[in-house]
Structures are given as C-alpha cells and as structure tokens.
Protein backbone atom coordinates (compact mmCIF):
# COMPACT_ATOMS: atom_id res chain seq x y z
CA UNK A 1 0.00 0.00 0.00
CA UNK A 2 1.24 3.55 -0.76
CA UNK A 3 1.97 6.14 1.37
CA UNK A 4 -0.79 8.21 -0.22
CA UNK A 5 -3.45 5.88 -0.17
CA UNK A 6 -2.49 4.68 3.68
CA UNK A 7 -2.63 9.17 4.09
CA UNK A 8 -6.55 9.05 2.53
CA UNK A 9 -7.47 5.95 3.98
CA UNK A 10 -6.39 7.16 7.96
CA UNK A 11 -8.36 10.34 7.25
CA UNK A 12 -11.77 8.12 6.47
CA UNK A 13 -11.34 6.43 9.84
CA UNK A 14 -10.70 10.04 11.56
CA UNK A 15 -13.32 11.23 9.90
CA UNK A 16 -15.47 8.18 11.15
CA UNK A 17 -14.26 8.13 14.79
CA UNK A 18 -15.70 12.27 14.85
CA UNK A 19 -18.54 12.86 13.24
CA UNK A 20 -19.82 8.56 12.22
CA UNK A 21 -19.42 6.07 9.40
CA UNK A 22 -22.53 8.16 7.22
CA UNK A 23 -19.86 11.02 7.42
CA UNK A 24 -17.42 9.50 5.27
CA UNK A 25 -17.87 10.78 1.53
CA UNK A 26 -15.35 10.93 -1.42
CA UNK A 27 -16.09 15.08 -1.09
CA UNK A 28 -15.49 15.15 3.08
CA UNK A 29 -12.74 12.62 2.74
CA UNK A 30 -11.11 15.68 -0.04
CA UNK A 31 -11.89 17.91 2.12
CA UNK A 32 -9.84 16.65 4.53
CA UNK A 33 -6.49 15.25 2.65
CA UNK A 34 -6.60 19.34 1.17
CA UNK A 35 -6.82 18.07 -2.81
CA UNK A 36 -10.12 17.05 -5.24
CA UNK A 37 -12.80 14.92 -4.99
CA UNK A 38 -11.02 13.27 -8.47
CA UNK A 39 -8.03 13.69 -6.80
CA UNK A 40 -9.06 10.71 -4.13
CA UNK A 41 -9.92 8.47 -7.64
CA UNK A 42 -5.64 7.79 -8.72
CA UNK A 43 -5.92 5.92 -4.98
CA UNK A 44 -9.61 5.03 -4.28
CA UNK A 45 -11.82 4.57 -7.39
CA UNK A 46 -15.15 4.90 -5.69
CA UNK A 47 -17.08 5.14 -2.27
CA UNK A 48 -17.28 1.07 -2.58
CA UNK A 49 -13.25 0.72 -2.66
CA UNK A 50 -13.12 3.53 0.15
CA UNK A 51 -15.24 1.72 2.32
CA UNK A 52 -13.27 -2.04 1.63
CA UNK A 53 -10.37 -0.06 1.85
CA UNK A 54 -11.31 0.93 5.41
CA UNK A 55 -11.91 -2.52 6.12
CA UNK A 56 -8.55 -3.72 5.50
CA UNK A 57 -6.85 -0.74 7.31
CA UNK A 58 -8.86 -1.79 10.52
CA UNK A 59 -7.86 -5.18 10.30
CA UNK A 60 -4.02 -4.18 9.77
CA UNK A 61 -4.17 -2.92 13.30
CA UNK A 62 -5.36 -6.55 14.32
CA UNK A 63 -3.12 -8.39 12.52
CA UNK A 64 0.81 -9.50 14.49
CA UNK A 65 3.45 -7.70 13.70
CA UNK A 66 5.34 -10.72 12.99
CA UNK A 67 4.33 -14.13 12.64
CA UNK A 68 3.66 -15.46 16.12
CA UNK A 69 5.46 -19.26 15.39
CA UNK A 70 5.83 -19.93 19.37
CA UNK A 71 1.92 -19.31 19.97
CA UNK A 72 -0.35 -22.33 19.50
CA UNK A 73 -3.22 -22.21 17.62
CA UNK A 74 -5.48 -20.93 20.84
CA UNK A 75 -3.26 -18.32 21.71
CA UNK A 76 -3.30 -17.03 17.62
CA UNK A 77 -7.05 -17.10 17.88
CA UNK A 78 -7.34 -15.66 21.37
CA UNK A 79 -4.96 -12.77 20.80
CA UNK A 80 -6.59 -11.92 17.50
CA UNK A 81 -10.57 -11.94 19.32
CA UNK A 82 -8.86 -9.32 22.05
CA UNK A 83 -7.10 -7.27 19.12
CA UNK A 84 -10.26 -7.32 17.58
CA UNK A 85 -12.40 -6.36 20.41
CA UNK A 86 -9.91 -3.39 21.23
CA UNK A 87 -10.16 -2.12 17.67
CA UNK A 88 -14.19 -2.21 18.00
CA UNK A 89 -13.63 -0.04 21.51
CA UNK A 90 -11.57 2.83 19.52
CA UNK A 91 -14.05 2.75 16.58
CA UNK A 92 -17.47 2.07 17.86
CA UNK A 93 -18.68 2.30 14.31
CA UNK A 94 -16.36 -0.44 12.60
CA UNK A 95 -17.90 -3.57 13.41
CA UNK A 96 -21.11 -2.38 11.47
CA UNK A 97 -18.95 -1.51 8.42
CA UNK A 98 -17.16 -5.21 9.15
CA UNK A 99 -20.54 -6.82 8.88
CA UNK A 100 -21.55 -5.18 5.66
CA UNK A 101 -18.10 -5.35 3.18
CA UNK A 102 -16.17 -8.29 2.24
CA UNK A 103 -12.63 -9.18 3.07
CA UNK A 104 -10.95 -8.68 -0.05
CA UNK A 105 -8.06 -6.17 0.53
CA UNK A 106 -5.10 -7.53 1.53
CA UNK A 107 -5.15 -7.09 4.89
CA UNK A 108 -8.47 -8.53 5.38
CA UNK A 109 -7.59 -11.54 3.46
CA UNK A 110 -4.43 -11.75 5.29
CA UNK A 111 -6.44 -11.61 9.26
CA UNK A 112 -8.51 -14.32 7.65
CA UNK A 113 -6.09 -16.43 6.87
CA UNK A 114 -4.75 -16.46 9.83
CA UNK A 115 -8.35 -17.97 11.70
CA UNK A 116 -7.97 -20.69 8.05
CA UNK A 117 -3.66 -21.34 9.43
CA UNK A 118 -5.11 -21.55 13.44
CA UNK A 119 -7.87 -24.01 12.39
CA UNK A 120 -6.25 -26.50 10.30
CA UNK A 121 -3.28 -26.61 12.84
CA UNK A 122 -5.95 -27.36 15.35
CA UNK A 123 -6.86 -30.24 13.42
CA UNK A 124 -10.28 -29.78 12.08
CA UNK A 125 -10.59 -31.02 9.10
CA UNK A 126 -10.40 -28.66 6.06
CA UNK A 127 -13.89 -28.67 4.28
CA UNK A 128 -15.13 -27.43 8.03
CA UNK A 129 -12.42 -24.74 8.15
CA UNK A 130 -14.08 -22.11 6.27
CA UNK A 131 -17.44 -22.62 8.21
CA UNK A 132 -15.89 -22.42 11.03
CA UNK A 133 -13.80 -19.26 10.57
CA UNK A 134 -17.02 -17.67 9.37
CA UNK A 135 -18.92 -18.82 12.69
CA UNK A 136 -16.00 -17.58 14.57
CA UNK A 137 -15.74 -13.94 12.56
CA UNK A 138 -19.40 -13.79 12.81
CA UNK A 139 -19.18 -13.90 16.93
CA UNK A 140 -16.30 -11.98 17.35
CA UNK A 141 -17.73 -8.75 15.20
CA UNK A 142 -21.25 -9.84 16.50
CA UNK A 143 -20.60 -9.22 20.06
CA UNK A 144 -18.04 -5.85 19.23
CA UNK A 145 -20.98 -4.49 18.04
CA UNK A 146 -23.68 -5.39 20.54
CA UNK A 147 -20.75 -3.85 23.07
CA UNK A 148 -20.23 -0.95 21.44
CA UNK A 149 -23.72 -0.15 20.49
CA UNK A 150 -25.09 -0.32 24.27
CA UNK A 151 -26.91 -3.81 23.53
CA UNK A 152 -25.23 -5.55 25.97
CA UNK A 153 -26.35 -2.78 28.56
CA UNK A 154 -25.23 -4.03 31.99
CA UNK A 155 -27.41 -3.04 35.89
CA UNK A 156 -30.33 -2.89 36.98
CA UNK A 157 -32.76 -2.81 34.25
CA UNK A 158 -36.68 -2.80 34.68
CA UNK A 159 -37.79 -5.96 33.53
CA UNK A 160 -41.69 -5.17 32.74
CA UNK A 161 -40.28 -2.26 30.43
CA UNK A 162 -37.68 -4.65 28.60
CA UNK A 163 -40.37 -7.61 27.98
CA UNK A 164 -42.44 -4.97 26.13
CA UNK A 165 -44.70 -4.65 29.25
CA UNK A 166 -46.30 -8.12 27.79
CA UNK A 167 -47.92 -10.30 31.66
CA UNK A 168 -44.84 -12.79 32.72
CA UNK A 169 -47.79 -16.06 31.85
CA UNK A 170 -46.72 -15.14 28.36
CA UNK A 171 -43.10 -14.87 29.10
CA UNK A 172 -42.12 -18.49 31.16
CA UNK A 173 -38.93 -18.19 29.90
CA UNK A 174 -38.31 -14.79 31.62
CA UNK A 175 -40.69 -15.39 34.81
CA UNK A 176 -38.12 -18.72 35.19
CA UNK A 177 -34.72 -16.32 34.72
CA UNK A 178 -35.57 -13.48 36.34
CA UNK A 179 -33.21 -13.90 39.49
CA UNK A 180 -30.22 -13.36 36.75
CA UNK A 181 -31.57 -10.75 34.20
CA UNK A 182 -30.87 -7.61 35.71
CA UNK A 183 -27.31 -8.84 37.30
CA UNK A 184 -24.08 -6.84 36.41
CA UNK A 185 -22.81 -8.10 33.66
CA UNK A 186 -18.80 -8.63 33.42
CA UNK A 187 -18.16 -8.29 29.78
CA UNK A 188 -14.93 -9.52 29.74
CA UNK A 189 -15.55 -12.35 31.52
CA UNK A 190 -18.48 -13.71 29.64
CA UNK A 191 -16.36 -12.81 26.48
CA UNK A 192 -13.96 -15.27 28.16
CA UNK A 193 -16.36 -17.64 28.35
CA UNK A 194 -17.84 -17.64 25.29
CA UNK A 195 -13.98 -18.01 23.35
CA UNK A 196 -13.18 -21.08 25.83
CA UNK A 197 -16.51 -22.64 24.44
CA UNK A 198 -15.39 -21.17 20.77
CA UNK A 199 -12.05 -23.55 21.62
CA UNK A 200 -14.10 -26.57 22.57
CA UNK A 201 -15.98 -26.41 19.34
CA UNK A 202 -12.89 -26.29 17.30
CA UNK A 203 -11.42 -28.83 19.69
CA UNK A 204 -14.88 -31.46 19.23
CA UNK A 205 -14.56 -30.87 15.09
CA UNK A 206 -10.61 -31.98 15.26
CA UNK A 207 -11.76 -35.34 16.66
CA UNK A 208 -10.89 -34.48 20.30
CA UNK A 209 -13.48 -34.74 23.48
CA UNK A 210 -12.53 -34.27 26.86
C-alpha cells in the first residue's frame, strides 16, 4: 500500500471516529487530505473501494506484527478476538462496516487467513475450516458491536419495560430467569467464556473430546 493511499485511507477512519461512518464521503474525505474529490480516484476509485479499503486498514491494526510461530493455535485465535475487540472499543462504528463489506483487501484476506492457518493446525478437518472461521468472525464482530452499540447494557434494568410490558404467563422463559436478568454483567468475563466454548468447538470438530 502507498503512502498516499495509507494518508486518505487514515483520514476516512478520523473522519469516522468524529462525526460517524454516514460522514465518510469521497467530497469530506477531499476535504480533509486538502486536494479534489477526483483527486481521491488515482488511490480510491469509488465510495465502494473507500469503504473495503477501510476494512482492510482496521484489520491491519489486528493483525501480528510478525508471525507469532511460538503461539499455538489458541493463543493465535485468542490474541486476534482481544485485538479485535480493542479495535471495536476505539471505533465504535467499525464492526457495522465489518458486517456489511467483504474481506478482499489484503489485509483482510491476510487476518482471515490467519483464523484458516489456526484451524487447520488445530486439526479440524479442512472442508469445516471455512465454516468455522465464518462462525467464529461472525461472533467476534457480533458481540463488538452489541458492546459498542449499548446492547449488551449491563445493571439494573426494569424488567416489565424490557419484555415490552407483555404479563410474565406469556413470558415463562423470563418469569423462570428473572433472578439473573438484571445482574451486572462482566463483559470480559463472559467474552472469556464464550472463546473457551469457541475452543471446545474447534477442539470437538478436530476429533478431540474431553
């Protein structure tokens, strides 16, 4: 990537992190960088390639530095989930642009390849690798955006307003789980959680149980 282009694509994310994602045009993005609107086009050739070429700058920052040989494949898929949940806590408007573009700049090929190298190391066997990366890419932005988007809204809540102020006879499932609804919620530690049973998965489609 040029110098240029890495220049332009920086000011869409700065541009992002102050005023949104709906912010980011080919005319603010000019504004910005101090040359044309046609300017942008020698580097980006539309809003489309702006907006993939966002993607792979976020997932540059996600990506190791150098290739992490000493790390087993839990560590390479543990450390990437945290990188990735960091990135989504300095732009709380990436995951939804993740979600909505496809990896195809280098270095969003590249941070998928690394979940393909991690899972066939583990074992599993390689017509369930690419399922399984997409399962595990699909939790990892899924709950980076519930975090940063308040869904995941922890204390006291009031339960009648949350159920849609529907009677708790049409609600068992809530009436049975109300003790734990409207406990703090540790974040961290149910995004713990939820990676250890990502590893078990992986760990039960390799062959192994226990």
């Amino acid at each position: 990537m040029s110098g240029r282009r890495e220049e332009i694509l920086d000011a869409a994310l700065d541009i992002a992190d102050e005023h949104g994602l709906d912010a980011v045009s080919m005319r603010a993005l000019a504004d910005r960088v101090g040359v044309t609107p046609m300017a942008l086009y020698r580097h980006v050739k539309d809003k489309a390639a702006l907006l993939d070429g966002m993607v792979g700058r976020l997932l540059a920052t996600v990506l190791p530095s150098e290739p992490a040989q000493e790390q087993t494949w839990e560590e390479r898929l543990t450390a990437l989930a945290h990188a990735f949940r960091e990135m989504t806590r300095r732009h709380p408007w990436a995951a939804h642009l993740l979600f909505s573009r496809p990896a195809i700049t280098p270095d969003a090929v590249r941070a998928v390849d690394v979940i393909y190298v991690a899972l066939i190391e583990a074992g599993v066997p390689e017509p369930q690798v690419p399922r399984l990366e997409r399962m595990i890419s699909t939790f990892v932005i899924g709950f980076a955006a519930s975090e940063a988007s308040g869904r995941f809204a922890p204390g006291s809540l009031d339960p009648r307003g949350r159920r849609g102020r529907l009677p708790d006879s049409e609600l068992p499932g809530h009436g049975t789980l109300a003790p734990w609804l409207d406990l703090p919620v540790d974040l961290t530690a149910e995004f713990e959680a939820d990676l250890e049973d990502i590893r078990r998965l992986v760990d039960a489609a390799a062959g192994r149980t226990g």
